[in-house]
C-alpha atoms as a PDB file:
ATOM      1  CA  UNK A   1       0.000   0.000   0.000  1.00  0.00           C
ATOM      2  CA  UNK A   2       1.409   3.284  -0.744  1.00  0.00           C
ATOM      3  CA  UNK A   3       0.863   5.931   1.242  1.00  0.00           C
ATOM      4  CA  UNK A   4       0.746   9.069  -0.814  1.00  0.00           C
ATOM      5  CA  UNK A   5      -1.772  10.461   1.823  1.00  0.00           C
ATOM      6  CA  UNK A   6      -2.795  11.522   5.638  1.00  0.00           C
ATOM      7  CA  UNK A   7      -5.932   8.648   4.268  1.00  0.00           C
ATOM      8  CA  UNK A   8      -3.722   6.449   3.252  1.00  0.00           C
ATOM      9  CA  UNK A   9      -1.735   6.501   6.352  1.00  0.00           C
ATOM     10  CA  UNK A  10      -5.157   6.714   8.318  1.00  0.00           C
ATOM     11  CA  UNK A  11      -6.401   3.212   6.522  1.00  0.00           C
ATOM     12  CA  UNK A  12      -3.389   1.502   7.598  1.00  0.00           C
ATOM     13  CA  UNK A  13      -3.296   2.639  10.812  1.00  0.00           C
ATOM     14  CA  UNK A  14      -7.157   1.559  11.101  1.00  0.00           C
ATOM     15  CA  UNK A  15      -6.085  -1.438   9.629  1.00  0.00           C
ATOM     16  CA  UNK A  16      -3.156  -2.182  12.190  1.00  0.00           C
ATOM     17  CA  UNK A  17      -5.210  -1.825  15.354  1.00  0.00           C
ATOM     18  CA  UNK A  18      -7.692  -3.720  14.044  1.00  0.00           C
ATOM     19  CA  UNK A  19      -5.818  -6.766  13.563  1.00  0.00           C
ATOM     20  CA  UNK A  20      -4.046  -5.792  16.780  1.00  0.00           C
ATOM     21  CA  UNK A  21      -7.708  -5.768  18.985  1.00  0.00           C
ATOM     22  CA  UNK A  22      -8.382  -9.191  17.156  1.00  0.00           C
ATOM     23  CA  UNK A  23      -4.530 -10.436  18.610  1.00  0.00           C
ATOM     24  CA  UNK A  24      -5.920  -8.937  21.945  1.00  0.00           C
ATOM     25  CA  UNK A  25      -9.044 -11.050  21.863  1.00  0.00           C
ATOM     26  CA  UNK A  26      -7.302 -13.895  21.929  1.00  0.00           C
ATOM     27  CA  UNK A  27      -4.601 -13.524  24.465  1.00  0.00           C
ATOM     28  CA  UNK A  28      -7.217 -12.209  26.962  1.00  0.00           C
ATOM     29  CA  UNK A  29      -8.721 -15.686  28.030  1.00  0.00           C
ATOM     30  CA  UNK A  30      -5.309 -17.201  28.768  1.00  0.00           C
ATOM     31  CA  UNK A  31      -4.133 -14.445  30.817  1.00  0.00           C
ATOM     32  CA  UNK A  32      -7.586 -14.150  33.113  1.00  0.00           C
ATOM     33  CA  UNK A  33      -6.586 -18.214  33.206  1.00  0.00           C
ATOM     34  CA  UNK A  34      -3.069 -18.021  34.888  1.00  0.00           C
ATOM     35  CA  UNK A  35      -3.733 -15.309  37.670  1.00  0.00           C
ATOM     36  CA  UNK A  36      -4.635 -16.124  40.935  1.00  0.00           C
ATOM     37  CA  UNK A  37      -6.358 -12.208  41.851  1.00  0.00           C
ATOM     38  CA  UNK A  38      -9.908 -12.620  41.458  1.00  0.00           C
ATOM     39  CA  UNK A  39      -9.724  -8.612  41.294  1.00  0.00           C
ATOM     40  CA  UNK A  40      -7.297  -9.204  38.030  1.00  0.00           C
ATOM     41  CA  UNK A  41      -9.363 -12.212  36.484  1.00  0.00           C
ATOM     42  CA  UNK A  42     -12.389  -9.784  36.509  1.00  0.00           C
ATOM     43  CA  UNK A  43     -10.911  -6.813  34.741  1.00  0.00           C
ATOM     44  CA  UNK A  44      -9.390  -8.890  32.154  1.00  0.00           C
ATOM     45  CA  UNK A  45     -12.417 -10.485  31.588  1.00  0.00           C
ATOM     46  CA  UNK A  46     -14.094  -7.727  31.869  1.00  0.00           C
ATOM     47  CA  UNK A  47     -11.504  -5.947  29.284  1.00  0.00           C
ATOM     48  CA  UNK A  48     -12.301  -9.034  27.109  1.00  0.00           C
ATOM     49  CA  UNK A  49     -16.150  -7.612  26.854  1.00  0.00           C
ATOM     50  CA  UNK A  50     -14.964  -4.081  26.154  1.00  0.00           C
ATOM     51  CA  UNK A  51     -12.937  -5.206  23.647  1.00  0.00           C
ATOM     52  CA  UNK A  52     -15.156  -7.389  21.648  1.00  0.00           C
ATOM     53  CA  UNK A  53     -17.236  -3.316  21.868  1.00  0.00           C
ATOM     54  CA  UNK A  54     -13.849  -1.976  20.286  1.00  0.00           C
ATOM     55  CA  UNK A  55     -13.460  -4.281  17.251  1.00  0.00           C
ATOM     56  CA  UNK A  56     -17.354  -3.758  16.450  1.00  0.00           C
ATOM     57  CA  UNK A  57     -16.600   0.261  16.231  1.00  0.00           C
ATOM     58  CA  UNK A  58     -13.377  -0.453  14.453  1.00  0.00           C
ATOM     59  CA  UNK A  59     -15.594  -2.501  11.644  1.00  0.00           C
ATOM     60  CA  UNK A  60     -18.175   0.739  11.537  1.00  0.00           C
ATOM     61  CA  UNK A  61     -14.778   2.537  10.703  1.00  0.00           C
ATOM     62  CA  UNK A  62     -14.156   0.559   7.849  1.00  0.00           C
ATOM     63  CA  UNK A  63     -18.085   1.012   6.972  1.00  0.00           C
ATOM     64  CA  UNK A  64     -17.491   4.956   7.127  1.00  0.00           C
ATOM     65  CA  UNK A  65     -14.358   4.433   4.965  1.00  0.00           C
ATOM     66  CA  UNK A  66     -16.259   2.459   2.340  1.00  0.00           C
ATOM     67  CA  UNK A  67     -13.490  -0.365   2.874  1.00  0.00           C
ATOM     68  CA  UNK A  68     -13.798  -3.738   3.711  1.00  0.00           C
ATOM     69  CA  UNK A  69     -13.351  -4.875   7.696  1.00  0.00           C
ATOM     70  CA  UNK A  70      -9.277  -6.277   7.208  1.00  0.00           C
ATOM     71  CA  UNK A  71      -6.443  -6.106   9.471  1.00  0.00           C
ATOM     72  CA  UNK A  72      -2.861  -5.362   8.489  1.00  0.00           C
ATOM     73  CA  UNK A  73      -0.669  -7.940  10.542  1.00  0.00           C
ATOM     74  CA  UNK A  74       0.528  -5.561  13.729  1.00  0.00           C
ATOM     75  CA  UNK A  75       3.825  -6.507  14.730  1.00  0.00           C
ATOM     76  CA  UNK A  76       4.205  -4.337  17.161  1.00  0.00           C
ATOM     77  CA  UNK A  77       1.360  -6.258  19.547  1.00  0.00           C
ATOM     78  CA  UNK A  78       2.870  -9.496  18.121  1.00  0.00           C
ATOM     79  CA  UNK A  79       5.746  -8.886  20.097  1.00  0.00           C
ATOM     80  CA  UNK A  80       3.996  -7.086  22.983  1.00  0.00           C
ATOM     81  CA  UNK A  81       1.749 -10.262  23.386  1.00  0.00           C
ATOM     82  CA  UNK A  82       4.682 -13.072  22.867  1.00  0.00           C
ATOM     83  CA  UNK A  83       6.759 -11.161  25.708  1.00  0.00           C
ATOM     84  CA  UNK A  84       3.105 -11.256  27.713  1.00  0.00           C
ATOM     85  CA  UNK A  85       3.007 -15.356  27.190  1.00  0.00           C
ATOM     86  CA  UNK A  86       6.380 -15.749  27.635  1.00  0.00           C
ATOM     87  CA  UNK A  87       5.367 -14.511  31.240  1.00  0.00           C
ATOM     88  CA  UNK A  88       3.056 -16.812  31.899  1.00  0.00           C
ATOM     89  CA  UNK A  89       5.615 -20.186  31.156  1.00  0.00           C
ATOM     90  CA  UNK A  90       7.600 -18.286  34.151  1.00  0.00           C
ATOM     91  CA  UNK A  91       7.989 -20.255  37.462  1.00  0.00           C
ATOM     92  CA  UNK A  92       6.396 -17.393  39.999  1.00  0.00           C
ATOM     93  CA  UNK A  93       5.054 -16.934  42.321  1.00  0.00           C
ATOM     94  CA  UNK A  94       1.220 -16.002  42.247  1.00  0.00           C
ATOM     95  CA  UNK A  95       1.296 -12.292  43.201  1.00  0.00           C
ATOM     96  CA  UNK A  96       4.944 -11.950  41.245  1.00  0.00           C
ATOM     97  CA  UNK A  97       3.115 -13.670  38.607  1.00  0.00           C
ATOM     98  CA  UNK A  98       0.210 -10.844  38.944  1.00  0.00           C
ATOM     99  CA  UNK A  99       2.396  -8.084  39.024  1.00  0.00           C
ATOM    100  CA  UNK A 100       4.026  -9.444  35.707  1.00  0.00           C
ATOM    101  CA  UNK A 101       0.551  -9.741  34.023  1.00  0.00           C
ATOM    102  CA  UNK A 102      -0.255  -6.154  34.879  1.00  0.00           C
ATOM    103  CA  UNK A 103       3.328  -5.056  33.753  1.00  0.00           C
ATOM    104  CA  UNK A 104       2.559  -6.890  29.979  1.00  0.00           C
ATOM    105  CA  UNK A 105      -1.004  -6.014  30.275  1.00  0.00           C
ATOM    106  CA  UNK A 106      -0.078  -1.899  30.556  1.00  0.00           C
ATOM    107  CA  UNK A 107       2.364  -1.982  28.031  1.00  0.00           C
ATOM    108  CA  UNK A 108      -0.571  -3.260  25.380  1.00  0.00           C
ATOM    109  CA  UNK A 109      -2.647  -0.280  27.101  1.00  0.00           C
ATOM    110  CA  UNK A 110      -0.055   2.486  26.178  1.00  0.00           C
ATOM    111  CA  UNK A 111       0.707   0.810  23.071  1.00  0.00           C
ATOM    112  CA  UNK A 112      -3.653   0.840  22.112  1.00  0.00           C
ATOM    113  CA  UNK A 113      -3.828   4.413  23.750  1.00  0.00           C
ATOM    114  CA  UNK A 114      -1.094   5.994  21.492  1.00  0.00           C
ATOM    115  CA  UNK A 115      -2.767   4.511  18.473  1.00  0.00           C
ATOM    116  CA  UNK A 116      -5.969   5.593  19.393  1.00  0.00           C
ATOM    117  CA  UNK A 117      -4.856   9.460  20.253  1.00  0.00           C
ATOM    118  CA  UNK A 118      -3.345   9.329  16.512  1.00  0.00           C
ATOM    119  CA  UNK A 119      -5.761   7.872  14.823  1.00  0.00           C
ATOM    120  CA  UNK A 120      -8.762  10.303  16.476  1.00  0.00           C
ATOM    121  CA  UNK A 121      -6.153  13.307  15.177  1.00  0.00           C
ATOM    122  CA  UNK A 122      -5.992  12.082  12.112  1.00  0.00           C
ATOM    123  CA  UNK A 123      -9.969  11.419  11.859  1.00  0.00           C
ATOM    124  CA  UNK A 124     -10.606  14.882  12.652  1.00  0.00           C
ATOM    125  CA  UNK A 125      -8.053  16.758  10.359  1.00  0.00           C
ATOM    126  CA  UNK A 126      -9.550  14.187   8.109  1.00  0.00           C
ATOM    127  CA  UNK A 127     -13.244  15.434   8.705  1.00  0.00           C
ATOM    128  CA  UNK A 128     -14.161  12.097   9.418  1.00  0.00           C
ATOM    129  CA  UNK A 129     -16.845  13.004  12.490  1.00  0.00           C
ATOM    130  CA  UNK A 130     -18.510  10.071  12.997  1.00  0.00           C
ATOM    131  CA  UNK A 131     -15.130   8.010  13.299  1.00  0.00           C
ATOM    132  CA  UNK A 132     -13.109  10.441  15.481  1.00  0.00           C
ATOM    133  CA  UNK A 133     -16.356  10.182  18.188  1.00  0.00           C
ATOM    134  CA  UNK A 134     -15.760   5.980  17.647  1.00  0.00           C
ATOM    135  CA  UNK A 135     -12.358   6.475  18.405  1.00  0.00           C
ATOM    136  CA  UNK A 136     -12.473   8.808  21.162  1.00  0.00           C
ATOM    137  CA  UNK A 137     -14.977   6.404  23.191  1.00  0.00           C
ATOM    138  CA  UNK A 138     -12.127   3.774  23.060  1.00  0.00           C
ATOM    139  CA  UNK A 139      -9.496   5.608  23.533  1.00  0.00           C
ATOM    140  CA  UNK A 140     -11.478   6.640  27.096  1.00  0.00           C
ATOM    141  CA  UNK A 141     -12.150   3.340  27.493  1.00  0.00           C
ATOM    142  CA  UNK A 142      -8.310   2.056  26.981  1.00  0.00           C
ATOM    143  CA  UNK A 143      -6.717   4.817  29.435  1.00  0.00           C
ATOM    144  CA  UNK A 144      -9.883   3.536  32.165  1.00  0.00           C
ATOM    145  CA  UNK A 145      -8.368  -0.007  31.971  1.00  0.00           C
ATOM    146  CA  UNK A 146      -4.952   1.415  32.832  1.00  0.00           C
ATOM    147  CA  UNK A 147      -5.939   3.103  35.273  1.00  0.00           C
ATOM    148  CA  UNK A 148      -8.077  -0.083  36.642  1.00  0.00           C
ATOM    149  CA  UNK A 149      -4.669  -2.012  36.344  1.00  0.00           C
ATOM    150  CA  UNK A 150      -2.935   0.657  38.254  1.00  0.00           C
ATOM    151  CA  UNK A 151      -4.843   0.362  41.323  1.00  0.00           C
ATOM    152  CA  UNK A 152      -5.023  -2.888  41.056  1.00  0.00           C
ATOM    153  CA  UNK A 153      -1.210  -3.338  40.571  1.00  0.00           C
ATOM    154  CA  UNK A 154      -1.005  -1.033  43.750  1.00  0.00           C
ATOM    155  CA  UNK A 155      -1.786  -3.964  46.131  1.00  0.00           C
ATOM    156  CA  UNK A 156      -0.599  -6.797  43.862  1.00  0.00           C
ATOM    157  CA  UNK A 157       2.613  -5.212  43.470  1.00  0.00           C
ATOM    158  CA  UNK A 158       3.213  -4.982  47.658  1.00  0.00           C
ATOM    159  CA  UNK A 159       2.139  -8.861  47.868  1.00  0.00           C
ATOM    160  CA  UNK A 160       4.253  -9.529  45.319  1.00  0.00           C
ATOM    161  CA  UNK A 161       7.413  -7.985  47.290  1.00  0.00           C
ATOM    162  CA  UNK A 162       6.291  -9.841  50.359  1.00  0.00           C
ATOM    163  CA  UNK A 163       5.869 -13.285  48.890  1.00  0.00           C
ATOM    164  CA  UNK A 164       9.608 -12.356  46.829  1.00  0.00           C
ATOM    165  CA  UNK A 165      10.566 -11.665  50.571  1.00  0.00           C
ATOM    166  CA  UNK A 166       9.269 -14.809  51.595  1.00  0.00           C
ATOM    167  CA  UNK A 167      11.081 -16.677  49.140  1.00  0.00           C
ATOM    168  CA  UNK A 168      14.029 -15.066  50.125  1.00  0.00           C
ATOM    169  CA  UNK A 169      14.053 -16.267  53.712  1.00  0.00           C
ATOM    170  CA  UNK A 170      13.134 -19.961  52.850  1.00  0.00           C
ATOM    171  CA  UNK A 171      15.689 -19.901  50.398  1.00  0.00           C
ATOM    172  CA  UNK A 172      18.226 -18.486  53.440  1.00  0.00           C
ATOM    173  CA  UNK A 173      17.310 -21.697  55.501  1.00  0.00           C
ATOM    174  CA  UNK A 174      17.621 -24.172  53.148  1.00  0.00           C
ATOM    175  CA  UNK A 175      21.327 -23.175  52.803  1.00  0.00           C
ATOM    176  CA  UNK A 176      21.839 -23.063  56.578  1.00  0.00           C
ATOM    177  CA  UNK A 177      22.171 -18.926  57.104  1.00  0.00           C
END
């Protein structure tokens, strides 16, 4: 695809995210799987939900654009989501484990929240109304889950310390200190 134009660079973009939400959807369940905060499990799950909302606004996108619903492979959240699974093969502890899942699962926030803030620019100086407004309600929606994660990573993160603590001293014994 060349990109000749602000549209041009606008499609692909839509296109990107698109395919990225549809990666998304499918790492969701297997995170809300491995964690042990029932806190966690809910926003993911409940993330899953909002996100399934987000893909159905992306396809009204297309709709406005007169181009058919198709993602353009996002390597970006390819990577984002490998280092996330790679995670959860880790030997951790449960609340280190948590702490890593919000880690992964904030770093796909900022990644969707920095797409979204460009592509609602570019829908505007684009005159594209209807899509900026579709845009704008996930981009809300994405910087709510981060915050969500952040005070939920606010206790996880102190139980995680205290079980790495724990470890720490059981360790100590079993070499005799």
């Amino acid at each position: 695809m060349s990109l000749g134009t602000l549209e041009d660079l606008f499609l692909q973009e839509i296109k990107d995210i698109y395919d990225a939400e549809k990666q998304i959807l499918k790492a969701l369940p297997k995170m809300a799987k491995a964690v042990e905060s029932e806190q966690l499990r809910a926003a993911i799950e409940e993330h899953h939900t909002v996100t399934e909302k987000q893909v159905e606004r992306l396809e009204e996108i297309f709709q406005i654009l007169g181009k058919p619903a198709r993602g353009k492979k996002c390597a970006a959240m390819e990577g984002l989501l490998k280092e996330g699974s790679d995670i959860l093969k880790e030997d951790a502890e449960p609340a280190v484990l948590d702490a890593a899942v919000i880690a992964a699962a904030q770093k796909v926030e900022h990644y969707e929240i920095a797409s979204y803030g460009t592509l609602a620019t570019f829908a505007e100086i684009l005159g594209y109304e209807d899509a900026k407004e579709l845009l704008g309600q996930t981009l809300e929606e994405e910087k709510e889950t981060d915050e969500t994660l952040t005070q939920i990573a606010s206790q996880i993160n102190y139980e995680a310390m205290e079980e790495g603590e724990e470890e720490e001293i059981a360790g100590s014994r079993r070499r005799g200190r």
